[in-house]
C-alpha atoms as a PDB file:
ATOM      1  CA  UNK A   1     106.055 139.214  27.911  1.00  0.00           C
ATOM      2  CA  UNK A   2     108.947 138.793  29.882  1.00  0.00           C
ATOM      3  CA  UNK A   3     107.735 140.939  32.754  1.00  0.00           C
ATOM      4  CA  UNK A   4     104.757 139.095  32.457  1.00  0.00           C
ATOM      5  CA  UNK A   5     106.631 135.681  32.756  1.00  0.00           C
ATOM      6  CA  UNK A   6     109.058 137.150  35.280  1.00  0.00           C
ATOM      7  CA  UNK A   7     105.644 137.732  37.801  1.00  0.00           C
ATOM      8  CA  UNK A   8     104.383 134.617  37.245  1.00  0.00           C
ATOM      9  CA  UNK A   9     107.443 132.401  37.612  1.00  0.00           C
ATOM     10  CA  UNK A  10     108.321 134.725  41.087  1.00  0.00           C
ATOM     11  CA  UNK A  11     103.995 133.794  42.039  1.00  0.00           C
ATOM     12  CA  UNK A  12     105.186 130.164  40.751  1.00  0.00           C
ATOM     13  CA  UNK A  13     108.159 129.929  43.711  1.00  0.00           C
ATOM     14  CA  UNK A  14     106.099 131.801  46.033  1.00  0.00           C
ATOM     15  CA  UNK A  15     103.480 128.915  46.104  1.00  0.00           C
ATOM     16  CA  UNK A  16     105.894 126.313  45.528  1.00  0.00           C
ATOM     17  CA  UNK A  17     107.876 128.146  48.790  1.00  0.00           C
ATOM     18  CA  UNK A  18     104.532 128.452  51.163  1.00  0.00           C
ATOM     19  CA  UNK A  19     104.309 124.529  50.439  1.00  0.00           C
ATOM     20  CA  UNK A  20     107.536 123.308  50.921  1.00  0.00           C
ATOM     21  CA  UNK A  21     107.405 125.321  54.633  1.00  0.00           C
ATOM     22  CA  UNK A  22     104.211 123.989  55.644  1.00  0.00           C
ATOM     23  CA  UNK A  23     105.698 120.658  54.843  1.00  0.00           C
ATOM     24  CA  UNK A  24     108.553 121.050  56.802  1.00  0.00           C
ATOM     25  CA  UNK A  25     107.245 122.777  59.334  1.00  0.00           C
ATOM     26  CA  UNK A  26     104.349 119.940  60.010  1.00  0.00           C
ATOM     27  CA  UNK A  27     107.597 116.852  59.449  1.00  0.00           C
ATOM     28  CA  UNK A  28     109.365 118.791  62.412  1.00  0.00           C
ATOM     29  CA  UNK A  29     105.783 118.708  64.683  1.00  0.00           C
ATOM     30  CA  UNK A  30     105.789 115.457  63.670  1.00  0.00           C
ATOM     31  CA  UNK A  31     109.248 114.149  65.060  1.00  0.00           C
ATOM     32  CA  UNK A  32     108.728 116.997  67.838  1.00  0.00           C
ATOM     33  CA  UNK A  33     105.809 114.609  69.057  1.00  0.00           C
ATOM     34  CA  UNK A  34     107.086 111.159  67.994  1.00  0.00           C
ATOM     35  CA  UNK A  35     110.220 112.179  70.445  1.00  0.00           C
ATOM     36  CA  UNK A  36     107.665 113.327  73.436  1.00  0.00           C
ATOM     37  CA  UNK A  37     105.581 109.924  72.373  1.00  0.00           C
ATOM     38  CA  UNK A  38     108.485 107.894  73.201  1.00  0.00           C
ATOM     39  CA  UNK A  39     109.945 110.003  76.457  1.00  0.00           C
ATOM     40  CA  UNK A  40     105.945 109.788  77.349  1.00  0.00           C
ATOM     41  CA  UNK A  41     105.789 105.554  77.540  1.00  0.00           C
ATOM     42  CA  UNK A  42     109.690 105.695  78.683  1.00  0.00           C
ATOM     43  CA  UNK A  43     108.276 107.681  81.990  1.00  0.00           C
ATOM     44  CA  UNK A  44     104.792 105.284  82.263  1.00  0.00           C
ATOM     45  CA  UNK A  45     106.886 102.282  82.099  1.00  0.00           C
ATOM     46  CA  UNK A  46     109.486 103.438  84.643  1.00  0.00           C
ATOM     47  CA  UNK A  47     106.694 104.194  87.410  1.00  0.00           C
ATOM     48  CA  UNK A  48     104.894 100.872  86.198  1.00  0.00           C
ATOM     49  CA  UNK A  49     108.088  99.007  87.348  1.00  0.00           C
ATOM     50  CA  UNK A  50     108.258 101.681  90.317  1.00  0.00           C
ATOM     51  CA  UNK A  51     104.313 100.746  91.552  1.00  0.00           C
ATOM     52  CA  UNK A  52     105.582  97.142  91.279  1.00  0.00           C
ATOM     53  CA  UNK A  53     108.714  96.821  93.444  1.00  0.00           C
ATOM     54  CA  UNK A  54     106.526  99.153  96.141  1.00  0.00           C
ATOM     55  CA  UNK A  55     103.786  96.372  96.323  1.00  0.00           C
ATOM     56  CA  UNK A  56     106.075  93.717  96.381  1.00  0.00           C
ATOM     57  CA  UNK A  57     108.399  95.298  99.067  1.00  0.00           C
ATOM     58  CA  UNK A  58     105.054  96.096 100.922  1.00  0.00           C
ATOM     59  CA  UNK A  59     103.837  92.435 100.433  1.00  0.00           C
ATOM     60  CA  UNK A  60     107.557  91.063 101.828  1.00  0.00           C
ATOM     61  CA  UNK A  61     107.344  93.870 105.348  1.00  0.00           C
ATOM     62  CA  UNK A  62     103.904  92.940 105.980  1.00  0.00           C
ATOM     63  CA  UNK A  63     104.611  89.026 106.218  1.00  0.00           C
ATOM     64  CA  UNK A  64     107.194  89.951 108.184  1.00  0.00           C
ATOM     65  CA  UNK A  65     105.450  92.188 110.119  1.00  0.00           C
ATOM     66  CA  UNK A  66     102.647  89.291 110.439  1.00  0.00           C
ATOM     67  CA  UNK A  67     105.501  86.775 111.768  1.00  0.00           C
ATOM     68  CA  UNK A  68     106.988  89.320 114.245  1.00  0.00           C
ATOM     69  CA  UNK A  69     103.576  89.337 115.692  1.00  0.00           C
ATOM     70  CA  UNK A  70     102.496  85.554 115.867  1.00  0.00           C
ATOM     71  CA  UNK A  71     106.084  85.957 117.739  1.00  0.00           C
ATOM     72  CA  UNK A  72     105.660  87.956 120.063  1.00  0.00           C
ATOM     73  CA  UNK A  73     102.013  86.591 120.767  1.00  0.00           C
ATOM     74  CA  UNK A  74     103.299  83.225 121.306  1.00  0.00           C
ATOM     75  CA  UNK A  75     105.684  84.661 123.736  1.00  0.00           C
ATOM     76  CA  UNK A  76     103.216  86.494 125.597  1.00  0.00           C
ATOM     77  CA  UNK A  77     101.021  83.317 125.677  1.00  0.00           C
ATOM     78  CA  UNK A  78     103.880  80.989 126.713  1.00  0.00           C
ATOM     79  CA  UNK A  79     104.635  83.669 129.636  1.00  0.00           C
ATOM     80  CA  UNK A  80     101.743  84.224 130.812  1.00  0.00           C
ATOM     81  CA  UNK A  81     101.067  80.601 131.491  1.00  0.00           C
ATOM     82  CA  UNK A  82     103.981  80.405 133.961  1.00  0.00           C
ATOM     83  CA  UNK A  83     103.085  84.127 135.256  1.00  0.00           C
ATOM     84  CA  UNK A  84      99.269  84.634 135.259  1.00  0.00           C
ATOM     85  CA  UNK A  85      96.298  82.669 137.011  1.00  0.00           C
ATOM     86  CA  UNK A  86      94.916  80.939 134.368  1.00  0.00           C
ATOM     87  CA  UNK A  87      91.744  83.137 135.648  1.00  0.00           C
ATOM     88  CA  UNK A  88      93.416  86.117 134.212  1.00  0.00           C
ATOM     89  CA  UNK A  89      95.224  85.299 131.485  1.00  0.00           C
ATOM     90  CA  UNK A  90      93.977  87.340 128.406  1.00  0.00           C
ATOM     91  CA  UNK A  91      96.537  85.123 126.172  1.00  0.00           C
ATOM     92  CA  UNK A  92      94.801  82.142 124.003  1.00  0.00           C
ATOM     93  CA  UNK A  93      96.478  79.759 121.786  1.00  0.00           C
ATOM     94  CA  UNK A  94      96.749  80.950 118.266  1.00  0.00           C
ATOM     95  CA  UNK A  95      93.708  79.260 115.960  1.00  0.00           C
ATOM     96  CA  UNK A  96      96.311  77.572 113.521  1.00  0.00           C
ATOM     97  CA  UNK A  97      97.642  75.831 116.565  1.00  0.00           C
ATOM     98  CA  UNK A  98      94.584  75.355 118.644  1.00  0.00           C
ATOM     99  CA  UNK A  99      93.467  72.840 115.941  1.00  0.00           C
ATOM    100  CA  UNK A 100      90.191  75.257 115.463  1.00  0.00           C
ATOM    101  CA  UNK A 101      88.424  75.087 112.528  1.00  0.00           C
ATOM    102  CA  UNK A 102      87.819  78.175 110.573  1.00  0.00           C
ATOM    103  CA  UNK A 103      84.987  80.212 110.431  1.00  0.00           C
ATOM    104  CA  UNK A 104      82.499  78.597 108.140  1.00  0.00           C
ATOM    105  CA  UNK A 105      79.666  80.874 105.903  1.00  0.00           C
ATOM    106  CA  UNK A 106      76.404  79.851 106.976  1.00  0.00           C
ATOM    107  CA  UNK A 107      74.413  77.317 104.694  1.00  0.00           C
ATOM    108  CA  UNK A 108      71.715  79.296 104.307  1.00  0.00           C
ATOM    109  CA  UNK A 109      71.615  82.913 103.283  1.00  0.00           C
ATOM    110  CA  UNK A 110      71.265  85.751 105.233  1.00  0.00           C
ATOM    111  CA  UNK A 111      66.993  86.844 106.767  1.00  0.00           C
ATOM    112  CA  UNK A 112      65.951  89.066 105.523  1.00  0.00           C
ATOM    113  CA  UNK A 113      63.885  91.800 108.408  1.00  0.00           C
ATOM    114  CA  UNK A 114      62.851  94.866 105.942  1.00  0.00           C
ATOM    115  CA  UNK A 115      59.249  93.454 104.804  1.00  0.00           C
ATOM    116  CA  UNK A 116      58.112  92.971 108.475  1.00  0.00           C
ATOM    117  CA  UNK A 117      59.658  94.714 111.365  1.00  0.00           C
ATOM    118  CA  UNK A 118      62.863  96.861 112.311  1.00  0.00           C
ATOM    119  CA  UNK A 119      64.243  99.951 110.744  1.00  0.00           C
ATOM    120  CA  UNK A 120      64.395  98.858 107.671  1.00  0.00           C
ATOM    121  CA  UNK A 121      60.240  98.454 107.362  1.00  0.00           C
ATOM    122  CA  UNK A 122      58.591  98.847 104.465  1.00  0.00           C
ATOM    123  CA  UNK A 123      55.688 101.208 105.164  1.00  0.00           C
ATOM    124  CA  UNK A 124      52.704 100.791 102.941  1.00  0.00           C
ATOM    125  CA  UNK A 125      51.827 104.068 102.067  1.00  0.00           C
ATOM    126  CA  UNK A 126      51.638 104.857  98.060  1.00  0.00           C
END
């Protein structure tokens, strides 16, 4: 009986062995991927914050690309008053300090040309 005994307590460890490996094996996956889970969000939240201050430093150079204009286009207006025939000069006031009203939407919406006439007619054939 002993040899017997001796086979099935080495099959006994052999199982118990081919368990204990899996287990270990799928723990280390396991902390393998937790670890690339967390460098993963560390990298999405650092280009988040990255997208963020390039908008907002876009935002901030286009106002002041905006004011560097309405500069300039003042100055061209103001000079070409003294300089140019008034006949001539291609310089208006700005709208904000003309005192002119913005554009208003119409009241009543759009006509509407396809049933009738145009290029957008509506032939009748089935």
């Amino acid at each position: 009986m002993s040899l017997i005994s001796a086979i099935g307590l080495a099959v006994v460890a052999l199982v118990l062995g081919i368990v204990l490996g899996r287990l270990s094996v799928k723990s280390r996956d396991a902390g393998r991927l937790e670890q690339d889970l967390k460098k993963a969000r560390q990298e999405l939240e650092q280009y988040q914050g990255q997208i963020s201050t390039h908008f907002a430093d876009s935002a901030a150079l286009m106002e002041q690309m905006a004011e560097q204009y309405q500069t300039l286009y003042r100055h061209m207006a103001e000079q070409s008053k003294s300089l140019a025939k008034d006949s001539e000069n291609p310089f208006k006031a700005l709208p904000e300090e003309a005192g002119a009203d913005p554009v208003k939407e119409p009241d009543f919406p759009p006509r509407d040309y396809a049933g009738s006439s145009g290029l957008l007619k509506q032939s009748s054939q089935g």
